[in-house]
Structure formats: C-alpha cells, structure tokens
N, C-alpha and C. Protein backbone atom coordinates (compact mmCIF):
# COMPACT_ATOMS: atom_id res chain seq x y z
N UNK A 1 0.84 -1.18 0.00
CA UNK A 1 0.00 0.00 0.00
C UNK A 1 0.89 1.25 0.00
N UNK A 2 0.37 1.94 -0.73
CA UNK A 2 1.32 3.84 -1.08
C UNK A 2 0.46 4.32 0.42
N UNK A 3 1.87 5.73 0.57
CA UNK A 3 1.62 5.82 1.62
C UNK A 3 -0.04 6.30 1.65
N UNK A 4 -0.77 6.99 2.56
CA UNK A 4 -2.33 7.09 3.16
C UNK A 4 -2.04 8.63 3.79
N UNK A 5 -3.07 9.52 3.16
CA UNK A 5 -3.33 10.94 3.80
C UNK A 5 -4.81 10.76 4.36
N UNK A 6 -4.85 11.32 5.30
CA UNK A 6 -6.43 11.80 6.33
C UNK A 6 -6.84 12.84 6.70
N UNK A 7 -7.79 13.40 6.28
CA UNK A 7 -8.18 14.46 6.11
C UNK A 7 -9.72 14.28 6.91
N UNK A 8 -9.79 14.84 8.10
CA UNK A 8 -10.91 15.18 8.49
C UNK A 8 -11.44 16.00 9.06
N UNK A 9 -12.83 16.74 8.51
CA UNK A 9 -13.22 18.06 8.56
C UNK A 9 -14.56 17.96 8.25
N UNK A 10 -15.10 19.19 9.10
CA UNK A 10 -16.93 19.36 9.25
C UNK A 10 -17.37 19.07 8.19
N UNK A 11 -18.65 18.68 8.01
CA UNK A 11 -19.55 18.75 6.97
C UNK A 11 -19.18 18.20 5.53
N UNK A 12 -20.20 17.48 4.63
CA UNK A 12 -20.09 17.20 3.39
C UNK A 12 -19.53 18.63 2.70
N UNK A 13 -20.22 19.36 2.61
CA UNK A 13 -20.33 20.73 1.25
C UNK A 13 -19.13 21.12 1.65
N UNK A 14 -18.02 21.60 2.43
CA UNK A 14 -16.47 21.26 2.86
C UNK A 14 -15.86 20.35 2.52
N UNK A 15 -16.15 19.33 2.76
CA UNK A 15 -14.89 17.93 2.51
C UNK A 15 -15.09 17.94 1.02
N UNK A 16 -15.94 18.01 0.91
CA UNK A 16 -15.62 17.87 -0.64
C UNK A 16 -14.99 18.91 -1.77
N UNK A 17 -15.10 20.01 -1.27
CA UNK A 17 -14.44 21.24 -1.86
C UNK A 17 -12.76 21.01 -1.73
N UNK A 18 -12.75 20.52 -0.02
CA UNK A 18 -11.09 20.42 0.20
C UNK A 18 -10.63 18.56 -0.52
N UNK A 19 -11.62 17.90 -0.47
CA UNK A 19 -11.29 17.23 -0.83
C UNK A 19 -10.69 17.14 -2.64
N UNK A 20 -11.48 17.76 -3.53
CA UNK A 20 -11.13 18.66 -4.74
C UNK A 20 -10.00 19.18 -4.90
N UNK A 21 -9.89 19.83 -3.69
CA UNK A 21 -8.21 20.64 -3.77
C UNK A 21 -6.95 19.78 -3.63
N UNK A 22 -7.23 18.58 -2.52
CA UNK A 22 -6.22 17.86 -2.26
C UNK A 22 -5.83 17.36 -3.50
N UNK A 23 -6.87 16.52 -4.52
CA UNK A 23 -6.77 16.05 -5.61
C UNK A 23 -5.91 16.58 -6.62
N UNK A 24 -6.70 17.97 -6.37
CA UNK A 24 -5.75 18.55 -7.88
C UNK A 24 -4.40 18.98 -7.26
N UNK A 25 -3.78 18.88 -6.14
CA UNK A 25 -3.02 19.89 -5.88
C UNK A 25 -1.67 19.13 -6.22
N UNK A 26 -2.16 17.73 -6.14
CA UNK A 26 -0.31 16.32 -6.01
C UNK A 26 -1.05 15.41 -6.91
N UNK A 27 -0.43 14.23 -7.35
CA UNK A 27 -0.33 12.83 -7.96
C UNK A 27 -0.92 12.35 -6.63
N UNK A 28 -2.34 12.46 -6.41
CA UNK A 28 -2.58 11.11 -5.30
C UNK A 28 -3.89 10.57 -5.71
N UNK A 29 -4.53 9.87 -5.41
CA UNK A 29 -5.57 9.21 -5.42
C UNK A 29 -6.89 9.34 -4.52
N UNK A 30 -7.52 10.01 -4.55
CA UNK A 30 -8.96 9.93 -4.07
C UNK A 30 -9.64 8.47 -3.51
N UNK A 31 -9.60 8.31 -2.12
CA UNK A 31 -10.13 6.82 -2.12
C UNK A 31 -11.67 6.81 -1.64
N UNK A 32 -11.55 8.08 -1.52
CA UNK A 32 -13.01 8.10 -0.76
C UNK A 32 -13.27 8.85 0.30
N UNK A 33 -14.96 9.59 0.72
CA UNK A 33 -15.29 9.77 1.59
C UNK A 33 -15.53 8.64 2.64
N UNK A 34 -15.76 9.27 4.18
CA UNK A 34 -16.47 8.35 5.49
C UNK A 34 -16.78 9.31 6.30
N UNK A 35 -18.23 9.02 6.40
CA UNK A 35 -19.28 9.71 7.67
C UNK A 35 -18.22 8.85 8.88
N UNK A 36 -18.88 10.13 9.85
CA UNK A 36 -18.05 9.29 11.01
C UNK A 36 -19.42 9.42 12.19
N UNK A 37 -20.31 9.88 12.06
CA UNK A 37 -21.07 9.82 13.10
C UNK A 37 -22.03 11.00 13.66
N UNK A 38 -21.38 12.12 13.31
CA UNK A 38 -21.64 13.54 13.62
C UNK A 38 -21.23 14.49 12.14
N UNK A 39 -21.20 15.70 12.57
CA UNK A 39 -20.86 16.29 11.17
C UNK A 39 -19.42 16.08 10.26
N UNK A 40 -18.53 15.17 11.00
CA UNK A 40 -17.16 15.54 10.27
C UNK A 40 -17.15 14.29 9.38
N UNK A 41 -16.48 14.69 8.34
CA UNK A 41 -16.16 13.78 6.89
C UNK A 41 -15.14 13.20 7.14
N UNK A 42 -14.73 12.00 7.20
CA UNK A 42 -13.09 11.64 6.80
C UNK A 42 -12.75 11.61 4.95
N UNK A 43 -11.56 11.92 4.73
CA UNK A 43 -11.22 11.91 3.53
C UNK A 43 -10.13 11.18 3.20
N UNK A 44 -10.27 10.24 2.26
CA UNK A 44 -8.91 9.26 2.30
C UNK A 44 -8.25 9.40 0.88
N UNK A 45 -7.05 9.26 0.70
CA UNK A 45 -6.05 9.70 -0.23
C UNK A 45 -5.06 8.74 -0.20
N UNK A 46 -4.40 8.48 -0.96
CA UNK A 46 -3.55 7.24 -1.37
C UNK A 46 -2.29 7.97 -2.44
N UNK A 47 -0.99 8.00 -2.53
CA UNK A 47 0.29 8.35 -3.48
C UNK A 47 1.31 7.83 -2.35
N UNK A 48 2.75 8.36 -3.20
CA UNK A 48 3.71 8.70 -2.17
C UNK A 48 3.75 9.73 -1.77
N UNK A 49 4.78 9.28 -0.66
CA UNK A 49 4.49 10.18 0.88
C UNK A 49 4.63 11.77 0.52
N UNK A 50 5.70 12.14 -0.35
CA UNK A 50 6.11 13.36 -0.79
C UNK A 50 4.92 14.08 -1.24
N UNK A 51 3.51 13.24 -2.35
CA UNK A 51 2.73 14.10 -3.26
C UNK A 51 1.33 13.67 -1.92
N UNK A 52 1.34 12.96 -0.76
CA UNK A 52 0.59 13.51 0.23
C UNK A 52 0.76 14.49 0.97
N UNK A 53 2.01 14.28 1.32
CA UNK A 53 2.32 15.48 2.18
C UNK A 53 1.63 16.82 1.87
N UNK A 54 2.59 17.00 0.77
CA UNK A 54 1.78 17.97 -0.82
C UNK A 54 0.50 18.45 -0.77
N UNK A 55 -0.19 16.96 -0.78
CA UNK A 55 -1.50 17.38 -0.78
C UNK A 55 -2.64 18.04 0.90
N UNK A 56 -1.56 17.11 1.84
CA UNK A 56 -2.57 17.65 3.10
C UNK A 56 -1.71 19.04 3.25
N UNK A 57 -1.33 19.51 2.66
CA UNK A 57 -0.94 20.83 3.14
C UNK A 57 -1.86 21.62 2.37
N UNK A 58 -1.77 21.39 1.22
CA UNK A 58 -2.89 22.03 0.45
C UNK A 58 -4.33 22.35 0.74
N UNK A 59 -4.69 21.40 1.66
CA UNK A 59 -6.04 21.08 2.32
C UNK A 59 -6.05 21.84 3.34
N UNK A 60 -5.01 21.92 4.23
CA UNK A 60 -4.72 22.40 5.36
C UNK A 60 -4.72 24.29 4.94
N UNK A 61 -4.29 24.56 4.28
CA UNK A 61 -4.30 26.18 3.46
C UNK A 61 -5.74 26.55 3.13
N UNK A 62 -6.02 25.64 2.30
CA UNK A 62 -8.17 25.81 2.00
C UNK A 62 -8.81 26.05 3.21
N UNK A 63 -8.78 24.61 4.61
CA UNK A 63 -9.18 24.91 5.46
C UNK A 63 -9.38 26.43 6.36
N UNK A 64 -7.76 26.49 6.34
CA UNK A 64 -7.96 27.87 7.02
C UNK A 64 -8.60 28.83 6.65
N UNK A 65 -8.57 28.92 4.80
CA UNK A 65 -9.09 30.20 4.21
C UNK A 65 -10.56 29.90 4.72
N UNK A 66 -11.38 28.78 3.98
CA UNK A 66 -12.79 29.04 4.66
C UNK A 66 -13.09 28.49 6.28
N UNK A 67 -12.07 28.84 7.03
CA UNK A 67 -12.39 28.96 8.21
C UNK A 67 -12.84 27.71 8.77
N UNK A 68 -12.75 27.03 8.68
CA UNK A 68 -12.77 25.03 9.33
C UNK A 68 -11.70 24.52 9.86
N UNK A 69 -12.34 24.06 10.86
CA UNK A 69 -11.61 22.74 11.82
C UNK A 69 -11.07 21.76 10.78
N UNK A 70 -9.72 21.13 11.13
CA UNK A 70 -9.17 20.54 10.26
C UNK A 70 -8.20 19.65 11.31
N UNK A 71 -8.28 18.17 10.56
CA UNK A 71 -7.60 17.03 11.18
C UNK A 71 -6.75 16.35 10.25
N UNK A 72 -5.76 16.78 10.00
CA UNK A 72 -4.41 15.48 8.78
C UNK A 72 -3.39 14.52 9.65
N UNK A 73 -3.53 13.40 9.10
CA UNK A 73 -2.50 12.62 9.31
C UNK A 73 -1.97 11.92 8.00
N UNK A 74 -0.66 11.79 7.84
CA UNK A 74 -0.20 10.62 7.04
C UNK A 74 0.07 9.64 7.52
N UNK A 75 0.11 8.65 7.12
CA UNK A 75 0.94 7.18 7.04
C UNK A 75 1.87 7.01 6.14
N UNK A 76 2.73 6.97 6.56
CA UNK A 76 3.86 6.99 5.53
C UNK A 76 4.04 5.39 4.91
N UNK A 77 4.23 4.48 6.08
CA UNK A 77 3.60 3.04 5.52
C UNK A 77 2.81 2.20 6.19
N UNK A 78 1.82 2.56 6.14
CA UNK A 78 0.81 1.33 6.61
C UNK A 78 0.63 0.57 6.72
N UNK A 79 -0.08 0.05 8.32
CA UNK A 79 0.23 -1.57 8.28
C UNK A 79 -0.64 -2.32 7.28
N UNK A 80 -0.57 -3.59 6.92
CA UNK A 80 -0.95 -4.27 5.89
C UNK A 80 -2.52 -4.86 6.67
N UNK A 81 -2.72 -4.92 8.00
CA UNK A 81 -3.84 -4.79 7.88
C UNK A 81 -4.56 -3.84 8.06
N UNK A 82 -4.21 -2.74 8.25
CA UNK A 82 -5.06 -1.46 8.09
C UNK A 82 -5.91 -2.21 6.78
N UNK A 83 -5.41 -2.15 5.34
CA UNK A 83 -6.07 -1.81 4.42
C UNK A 83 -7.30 -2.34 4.61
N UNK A 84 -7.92 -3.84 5.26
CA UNK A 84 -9.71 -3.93 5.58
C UNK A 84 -10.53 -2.65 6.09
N UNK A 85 -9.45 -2.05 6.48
CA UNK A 85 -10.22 -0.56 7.14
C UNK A 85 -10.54 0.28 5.72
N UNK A 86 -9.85 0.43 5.74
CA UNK A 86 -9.50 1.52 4.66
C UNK A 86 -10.28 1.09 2.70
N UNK A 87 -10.34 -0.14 2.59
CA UNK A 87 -10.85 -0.96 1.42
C UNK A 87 -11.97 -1.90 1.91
N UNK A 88 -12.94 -1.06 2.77
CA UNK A 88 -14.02 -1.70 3.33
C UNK A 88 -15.24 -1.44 2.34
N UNK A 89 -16.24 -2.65 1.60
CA UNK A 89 -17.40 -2.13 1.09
C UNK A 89 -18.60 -1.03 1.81
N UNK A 90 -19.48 -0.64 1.06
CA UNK A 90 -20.23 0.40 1.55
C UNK A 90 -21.63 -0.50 2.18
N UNK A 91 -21.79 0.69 2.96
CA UNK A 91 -23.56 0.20 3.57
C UNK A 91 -24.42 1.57 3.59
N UNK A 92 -25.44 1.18 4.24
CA UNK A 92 -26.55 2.47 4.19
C UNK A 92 -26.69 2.49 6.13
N UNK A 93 -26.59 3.77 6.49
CA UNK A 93 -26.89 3.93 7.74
C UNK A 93 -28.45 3.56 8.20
N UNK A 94 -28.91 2.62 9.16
CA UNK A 94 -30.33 2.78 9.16
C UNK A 94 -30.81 4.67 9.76
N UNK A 95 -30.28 4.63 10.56
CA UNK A 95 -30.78 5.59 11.23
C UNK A 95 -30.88 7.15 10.50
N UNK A 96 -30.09 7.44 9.48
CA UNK A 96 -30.67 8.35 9.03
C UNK A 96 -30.89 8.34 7.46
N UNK A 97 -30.50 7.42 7.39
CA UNK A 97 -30.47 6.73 5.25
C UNK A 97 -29.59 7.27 4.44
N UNK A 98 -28.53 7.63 4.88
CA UNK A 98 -27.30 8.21 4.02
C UNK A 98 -26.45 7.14 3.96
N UNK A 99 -25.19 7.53 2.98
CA UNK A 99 -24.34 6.04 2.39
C UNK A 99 -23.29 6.41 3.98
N UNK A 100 -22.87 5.34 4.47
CA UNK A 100 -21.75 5.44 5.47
C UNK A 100 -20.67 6.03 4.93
N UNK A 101 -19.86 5.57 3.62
CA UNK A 101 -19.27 5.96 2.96
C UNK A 101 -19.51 6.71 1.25
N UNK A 102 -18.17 7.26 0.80
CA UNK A 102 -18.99 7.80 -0.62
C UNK A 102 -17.33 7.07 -1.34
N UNK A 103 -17.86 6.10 -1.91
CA UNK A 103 -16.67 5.17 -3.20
C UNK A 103 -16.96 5.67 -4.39
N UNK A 104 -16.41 5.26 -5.34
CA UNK A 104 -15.91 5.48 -6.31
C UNK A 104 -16.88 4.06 -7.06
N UNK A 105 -16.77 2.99 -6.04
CA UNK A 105 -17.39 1.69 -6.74
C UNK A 105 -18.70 1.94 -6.73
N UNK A 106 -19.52 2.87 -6.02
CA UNK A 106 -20.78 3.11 -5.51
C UNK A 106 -21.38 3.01 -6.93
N UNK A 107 -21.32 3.73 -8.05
CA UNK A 107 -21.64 4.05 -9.20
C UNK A 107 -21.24 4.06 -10.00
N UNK A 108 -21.64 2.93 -11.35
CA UNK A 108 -20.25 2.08 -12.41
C UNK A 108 -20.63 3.34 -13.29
N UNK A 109 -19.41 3.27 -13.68
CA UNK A 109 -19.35 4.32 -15.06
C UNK A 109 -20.20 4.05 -15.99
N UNK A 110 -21.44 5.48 -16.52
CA UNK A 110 -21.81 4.83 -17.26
C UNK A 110 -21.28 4.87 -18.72
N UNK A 111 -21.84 4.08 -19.92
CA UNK A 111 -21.36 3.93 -21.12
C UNK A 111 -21.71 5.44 -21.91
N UNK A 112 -21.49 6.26 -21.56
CA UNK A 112 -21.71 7.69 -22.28
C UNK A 112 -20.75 8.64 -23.07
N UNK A 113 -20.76 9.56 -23.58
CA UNK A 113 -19.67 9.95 -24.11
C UNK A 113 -19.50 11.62 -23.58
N UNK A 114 -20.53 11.85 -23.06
CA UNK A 114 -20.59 13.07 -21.82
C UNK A 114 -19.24 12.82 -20.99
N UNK A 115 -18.70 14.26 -20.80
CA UNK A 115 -17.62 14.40 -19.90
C UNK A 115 -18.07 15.52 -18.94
N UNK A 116 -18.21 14.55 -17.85
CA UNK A 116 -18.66 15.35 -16.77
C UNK A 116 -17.79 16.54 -16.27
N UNK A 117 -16.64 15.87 -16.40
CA UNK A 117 -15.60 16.59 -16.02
C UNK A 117 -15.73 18.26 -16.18
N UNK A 118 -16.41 18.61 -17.24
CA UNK A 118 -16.54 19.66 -17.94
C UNK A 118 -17.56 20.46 -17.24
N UNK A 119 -17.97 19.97 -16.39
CA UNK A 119 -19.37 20.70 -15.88
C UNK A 119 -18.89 21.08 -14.37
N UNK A 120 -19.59 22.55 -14.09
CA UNK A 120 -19.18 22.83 -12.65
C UNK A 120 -20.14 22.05 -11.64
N UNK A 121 -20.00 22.02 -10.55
CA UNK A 121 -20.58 21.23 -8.78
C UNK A 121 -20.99 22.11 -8.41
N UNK A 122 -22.14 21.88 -8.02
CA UNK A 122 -22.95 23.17 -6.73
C UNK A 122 -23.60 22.40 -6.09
N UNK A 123 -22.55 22.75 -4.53
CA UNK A 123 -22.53 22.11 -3.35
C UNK A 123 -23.57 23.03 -2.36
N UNK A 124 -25.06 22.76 -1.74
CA UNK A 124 -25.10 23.30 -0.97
C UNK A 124 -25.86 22.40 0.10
N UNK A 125 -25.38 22.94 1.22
CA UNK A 125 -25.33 21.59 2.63
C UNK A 125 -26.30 22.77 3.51
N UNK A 126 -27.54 22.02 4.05
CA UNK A 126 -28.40 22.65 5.11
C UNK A 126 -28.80 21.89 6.20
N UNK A 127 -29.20 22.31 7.40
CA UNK A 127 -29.74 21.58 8.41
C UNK A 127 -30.98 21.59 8.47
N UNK A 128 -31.66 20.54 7.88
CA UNK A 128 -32.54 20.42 7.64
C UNK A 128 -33.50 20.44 6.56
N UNK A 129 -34.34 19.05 6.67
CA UNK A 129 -34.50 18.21 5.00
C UNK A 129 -35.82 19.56 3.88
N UNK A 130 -36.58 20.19 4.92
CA UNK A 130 -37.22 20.89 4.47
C UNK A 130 -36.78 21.96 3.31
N UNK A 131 -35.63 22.82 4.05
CA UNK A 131 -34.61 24.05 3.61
C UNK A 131 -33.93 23.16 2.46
N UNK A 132 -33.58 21.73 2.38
CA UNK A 132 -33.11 21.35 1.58
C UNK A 132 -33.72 21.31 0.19
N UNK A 133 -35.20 20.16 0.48
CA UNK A 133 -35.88 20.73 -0.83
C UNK A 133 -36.56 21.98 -1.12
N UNK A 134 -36.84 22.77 -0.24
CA UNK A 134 -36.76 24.43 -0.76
C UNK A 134 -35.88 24.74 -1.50
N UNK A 135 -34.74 24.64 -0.99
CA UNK A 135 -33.66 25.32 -1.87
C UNK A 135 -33.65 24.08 -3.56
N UNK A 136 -33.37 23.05 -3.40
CA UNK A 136 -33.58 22.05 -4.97
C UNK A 136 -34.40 22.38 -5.48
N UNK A 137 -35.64 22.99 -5.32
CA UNK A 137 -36.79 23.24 -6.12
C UNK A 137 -36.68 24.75 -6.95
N UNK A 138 -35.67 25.65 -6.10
CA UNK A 138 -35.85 27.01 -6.23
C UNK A 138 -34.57 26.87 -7.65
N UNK A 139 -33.36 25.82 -6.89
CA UNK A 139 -32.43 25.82 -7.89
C UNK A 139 -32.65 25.32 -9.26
N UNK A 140 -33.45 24.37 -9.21
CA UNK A 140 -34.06 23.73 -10.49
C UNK A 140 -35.14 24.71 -11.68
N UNK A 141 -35.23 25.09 -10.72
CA UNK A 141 -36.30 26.08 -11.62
C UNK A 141 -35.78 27.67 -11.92
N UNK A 142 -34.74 27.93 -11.50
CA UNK A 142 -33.96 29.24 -11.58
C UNK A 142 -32.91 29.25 -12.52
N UNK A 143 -32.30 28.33 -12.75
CA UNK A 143 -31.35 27.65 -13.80
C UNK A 143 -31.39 26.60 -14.57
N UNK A 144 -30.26 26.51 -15.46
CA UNK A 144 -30.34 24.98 -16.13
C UNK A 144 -29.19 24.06 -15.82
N UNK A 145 -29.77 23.49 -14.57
CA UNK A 145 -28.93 22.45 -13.77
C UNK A 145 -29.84 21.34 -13.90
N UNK A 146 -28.99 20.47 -13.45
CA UNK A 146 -29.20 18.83 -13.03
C UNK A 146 -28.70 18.63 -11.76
N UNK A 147 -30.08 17.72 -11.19
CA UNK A 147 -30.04 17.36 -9.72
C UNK A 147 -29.02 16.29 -10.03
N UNK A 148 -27.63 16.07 -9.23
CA UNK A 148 -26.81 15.46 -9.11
C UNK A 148 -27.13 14.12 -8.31
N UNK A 149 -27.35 14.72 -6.82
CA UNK A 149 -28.09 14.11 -5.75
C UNK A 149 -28.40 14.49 -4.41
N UNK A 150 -28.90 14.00 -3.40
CA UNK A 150 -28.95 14.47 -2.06
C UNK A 150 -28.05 13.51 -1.50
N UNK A 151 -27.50 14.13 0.00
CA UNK A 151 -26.70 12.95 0.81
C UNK A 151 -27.16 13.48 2.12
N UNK A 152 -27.29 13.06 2.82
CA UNK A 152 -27.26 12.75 3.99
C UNK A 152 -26.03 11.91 5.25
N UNK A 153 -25.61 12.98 6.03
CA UNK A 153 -24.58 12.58 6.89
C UNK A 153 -24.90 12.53 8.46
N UNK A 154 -26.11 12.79 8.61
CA UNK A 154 -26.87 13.08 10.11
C UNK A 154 -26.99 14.06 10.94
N UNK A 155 -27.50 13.97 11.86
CA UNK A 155 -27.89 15.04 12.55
C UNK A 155 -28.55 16.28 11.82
N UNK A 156 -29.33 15.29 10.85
CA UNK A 156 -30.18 16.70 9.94
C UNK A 156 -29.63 17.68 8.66
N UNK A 157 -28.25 17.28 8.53
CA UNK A 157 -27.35 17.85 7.74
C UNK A 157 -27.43 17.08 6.89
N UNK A 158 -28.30 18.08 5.36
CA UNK A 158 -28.51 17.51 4.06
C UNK A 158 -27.47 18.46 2.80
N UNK A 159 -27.26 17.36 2.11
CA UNK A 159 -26.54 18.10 1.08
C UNK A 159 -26.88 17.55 -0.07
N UNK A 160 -27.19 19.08 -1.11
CA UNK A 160 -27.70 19.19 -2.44
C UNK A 160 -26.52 19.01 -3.54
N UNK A 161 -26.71 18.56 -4.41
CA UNK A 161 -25.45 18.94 -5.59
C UNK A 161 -26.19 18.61 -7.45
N UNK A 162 -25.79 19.86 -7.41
CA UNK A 162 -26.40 20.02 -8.87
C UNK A 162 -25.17 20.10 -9.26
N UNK A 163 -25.64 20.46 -10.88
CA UNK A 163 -24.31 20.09 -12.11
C UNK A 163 -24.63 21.06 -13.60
N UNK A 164 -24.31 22.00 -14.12
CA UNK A 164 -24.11 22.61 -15.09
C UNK A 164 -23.18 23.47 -15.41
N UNK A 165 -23.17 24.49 -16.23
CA UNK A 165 -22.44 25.08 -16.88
C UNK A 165 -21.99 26.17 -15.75
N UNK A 166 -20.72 26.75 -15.45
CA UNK A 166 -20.57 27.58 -14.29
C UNK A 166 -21.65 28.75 -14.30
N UNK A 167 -21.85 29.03 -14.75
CA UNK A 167 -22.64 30.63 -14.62
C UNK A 167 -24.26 29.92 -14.03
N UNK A 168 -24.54 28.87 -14.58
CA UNK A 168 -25.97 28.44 -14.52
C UNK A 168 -25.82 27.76 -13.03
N UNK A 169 -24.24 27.16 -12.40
CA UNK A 169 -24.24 26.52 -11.33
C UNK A 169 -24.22 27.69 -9.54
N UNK A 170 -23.40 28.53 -10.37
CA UNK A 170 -23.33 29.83 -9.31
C UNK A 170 -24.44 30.31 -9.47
N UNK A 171 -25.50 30.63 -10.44
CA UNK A 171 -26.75 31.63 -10.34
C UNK A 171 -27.82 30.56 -9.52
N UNK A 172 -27.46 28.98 -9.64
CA UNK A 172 -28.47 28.18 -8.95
C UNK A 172 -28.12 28.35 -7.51
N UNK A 173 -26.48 28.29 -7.03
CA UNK A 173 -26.35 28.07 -5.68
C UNK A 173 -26.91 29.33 -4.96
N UNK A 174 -26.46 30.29 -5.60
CA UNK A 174 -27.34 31.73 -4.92
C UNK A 174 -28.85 31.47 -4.84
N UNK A 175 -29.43 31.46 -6.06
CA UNK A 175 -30.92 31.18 -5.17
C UNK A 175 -31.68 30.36 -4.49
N UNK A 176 -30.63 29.06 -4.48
CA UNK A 176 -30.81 27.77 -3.37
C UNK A 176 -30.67 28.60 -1.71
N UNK A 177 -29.24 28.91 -1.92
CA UNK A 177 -28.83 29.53 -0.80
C UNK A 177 -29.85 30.67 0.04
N UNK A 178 -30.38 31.77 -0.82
CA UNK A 178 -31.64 32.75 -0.48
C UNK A 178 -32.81 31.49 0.04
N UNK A 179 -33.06 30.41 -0.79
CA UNK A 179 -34.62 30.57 -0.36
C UNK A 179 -34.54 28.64 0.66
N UNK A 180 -32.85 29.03 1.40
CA UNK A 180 -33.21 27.84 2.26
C UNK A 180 -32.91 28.39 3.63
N UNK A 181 -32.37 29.68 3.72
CA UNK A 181 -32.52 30.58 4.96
C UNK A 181 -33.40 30.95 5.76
N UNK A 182 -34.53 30.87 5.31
CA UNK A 182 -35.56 30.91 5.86
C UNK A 182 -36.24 29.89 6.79
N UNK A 183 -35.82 29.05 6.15
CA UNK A 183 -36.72 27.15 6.31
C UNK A 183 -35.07 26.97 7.24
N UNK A 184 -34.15 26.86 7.21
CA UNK A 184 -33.31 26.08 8.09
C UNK A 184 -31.77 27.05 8.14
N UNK A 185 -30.86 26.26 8.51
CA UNK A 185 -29.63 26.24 8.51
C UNK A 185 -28.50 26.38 7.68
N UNK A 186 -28.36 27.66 6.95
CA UNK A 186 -27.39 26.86 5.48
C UNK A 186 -26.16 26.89 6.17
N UNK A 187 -25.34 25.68 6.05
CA UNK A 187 -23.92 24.70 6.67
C UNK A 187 -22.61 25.67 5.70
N UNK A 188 -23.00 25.40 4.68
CA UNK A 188 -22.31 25.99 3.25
C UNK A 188 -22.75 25.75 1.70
N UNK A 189 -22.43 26.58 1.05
CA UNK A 189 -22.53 26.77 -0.22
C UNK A 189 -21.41 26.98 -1.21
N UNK A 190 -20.89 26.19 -1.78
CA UNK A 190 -19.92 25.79 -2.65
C UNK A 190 -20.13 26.16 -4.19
N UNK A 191 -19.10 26.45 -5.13
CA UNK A 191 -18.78 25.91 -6.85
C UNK A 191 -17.95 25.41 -6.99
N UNK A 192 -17.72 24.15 -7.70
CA UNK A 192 -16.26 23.97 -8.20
C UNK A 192 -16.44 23.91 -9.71
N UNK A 193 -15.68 24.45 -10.09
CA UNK A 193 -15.60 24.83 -11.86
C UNK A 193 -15.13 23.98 -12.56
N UNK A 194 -14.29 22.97 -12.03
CA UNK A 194 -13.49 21.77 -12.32
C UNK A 194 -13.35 20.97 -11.61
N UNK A 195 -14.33 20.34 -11.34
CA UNK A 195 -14.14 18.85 -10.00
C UNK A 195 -13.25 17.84 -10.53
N UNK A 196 -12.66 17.52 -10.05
CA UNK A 196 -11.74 16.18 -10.58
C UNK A 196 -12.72 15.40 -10.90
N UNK A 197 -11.85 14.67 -11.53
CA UNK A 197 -12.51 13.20 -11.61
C UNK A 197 -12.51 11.95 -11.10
N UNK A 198 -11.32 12.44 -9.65
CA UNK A 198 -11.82 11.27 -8.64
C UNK A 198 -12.95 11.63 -7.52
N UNK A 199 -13.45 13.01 -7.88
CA UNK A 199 -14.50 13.40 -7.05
C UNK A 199 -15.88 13.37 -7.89
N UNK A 200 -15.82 12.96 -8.99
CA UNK A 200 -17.06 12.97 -9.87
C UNK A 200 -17.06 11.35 -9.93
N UNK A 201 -15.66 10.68 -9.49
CA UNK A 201 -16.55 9.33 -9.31
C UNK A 201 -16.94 8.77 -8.41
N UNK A 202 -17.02 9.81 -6.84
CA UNK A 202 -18.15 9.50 -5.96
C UNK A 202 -19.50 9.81 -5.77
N UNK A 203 -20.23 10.46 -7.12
CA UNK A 203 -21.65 10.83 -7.17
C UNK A 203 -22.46 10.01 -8.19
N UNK A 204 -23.37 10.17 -7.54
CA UNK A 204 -24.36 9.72 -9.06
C UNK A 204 -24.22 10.46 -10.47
N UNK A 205 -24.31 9.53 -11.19
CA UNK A 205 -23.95 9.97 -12.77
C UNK A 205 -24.92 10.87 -13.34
C-alpha cells in the first residue's frame, strides 16, 4: 500500500471542496469519503508520501481560508492490515439513510460519451430536510442544472449537488442559498468549476 493521507473536517459541502483541492493539488488518489457519526467527513487519499504530504498541506491552506476545523494525518507506511479498514465495502446507515461511505465503486461508469468533467458542482449543505428541498426546487427552476443528488450525513445535515455550466451553477447556488434561509440552517454553499474526476466518481452519474 502507497503511503495514506487523512483528512478530516466538518460537513459534506467542505470535505468535498477540500477534498477537490487535495486532488488537484499532487499525484494522489482519491479513495473516498467516510461519515463518522456527527458532522465531520473523513477523507482518504492514497500516493507517495512526498505528493501527500503535498496534498494535506494544500487542504490544510483551503481549510484555514474558509475557516474550518481541520484534522491530517499521514501514514507513511501502513500496516498491511489497516487496508480492511480503509478498502471496506459500503452500507446504508439505518438511522438516518445516508451512504456510510462515498466510493468510487458506488456508481459504475456509465457507457456515455458526456464528460462530466466539464461541468461545474454546486454544493449546498443545510440543516434540515425541508430548507433542503426548498432550496432544490428554487435551484431547479432558476437555472439549467441537473439534480446530481442528495446525501445525507446526520444530525439533519442535508446536502444538495447540482451540475451545469458555471454561470448556470453559481446563479443556482445563490438562489438555493436565499430561499433555504428561511426554512433552516445553510452549513455551506460551494462551486467547483473543475471537479476532478476522482470526485465525480463519488456521485451519481
């Protein structure tokens, strides 16, 4: 096993932004999200030690800018049975119906000739399922996006992610963002203009 970066930090609509950054920032590998129980994401990463390092620093710089709690460790070499931890299949939480984890295996590629890659992410994470579809309904109908999906990580903390052209993805997150303030909690509101593509292969297609 290459060495292992850990990245853990509040909320979906965060981890995944920093998780984005880690990606693009070194040669490492995206292995995946993990709910841990409460609001924080773990984020797992896989290269050598040099282009982790690399990368949790990178993460560690994002963090600070948008102001988040932030947890890195490397492994420089891991024990050999770690990896059941770490290369564990997915399940569904009963208790609040979100994926425990977010893989890459979750959702086979489909046979298309669409490159997602090309399309911006609009991340927006609320407390609470109501404010959530308020805001999907307002975004859907304000722009020309595609519902990506919802996730769920608990304690009421829902996250939206649509998918179009940047201008159509920022004009959706703004009026998601306006009309879920009212109804709940907004956590955060995200764009990414260029999601990798080891972060586009933890969503629905």
């Amino acid at each position: 096993m290459n060495s292992l970066g850990l990245i853990e930090i509040p909320f979906l609509s965060v981890a995944a932004v920093v998780a984005d950054t880690a990606a693009h920032s070194a040669d490492v590998r995206l292995l995946g999200l993990e709910t841990t129980g409460n609001e924080n994401v773990l984020i797992r990463l896989e290269g050598s030690l040099g282009n982790i390092e690399a990368s949790l620093a990178a993460a560690t710089s994002l963090a600070a800018r948008l102001g988040s709690a932030i947890v890195t460790s490397c492994l420089a070499r891991p024990a050999k049975a770690l990896e059941g931890l770490i290369h564990s299949p997915n399940s569904s939480n009963p208790l609040y119906g979100g994926r425990d984890q977010f893989l890459p295996t979750d959702y086979p590629t489909p046979s298309t000739n669409m490159n997602t890659n090309q399309l911006a992410l609009g991340i927006l994470e609320t407390q609470g399922l109501t404010a959530a579809l308020e805001a999907t309904d307002a975004m859907l109908k304000s722009a020309d996006v595609s519902l990506v999906g919802k996730e769920k990580i608990g304690a009421a903390y829902v996250t939206i992610i649509v998918r179009g052209d940047i201008a159509a993805v920022k004009a959706a997150i703004d009026v998601g963002s306006l009309a879920a303030q009212s109804l709940g909690k907004v956590i955060a509101a995200h764009v990414i203009a260029r999601p990798h593509s080891d972060l586009i292969a933890l969503l629905p297609k």
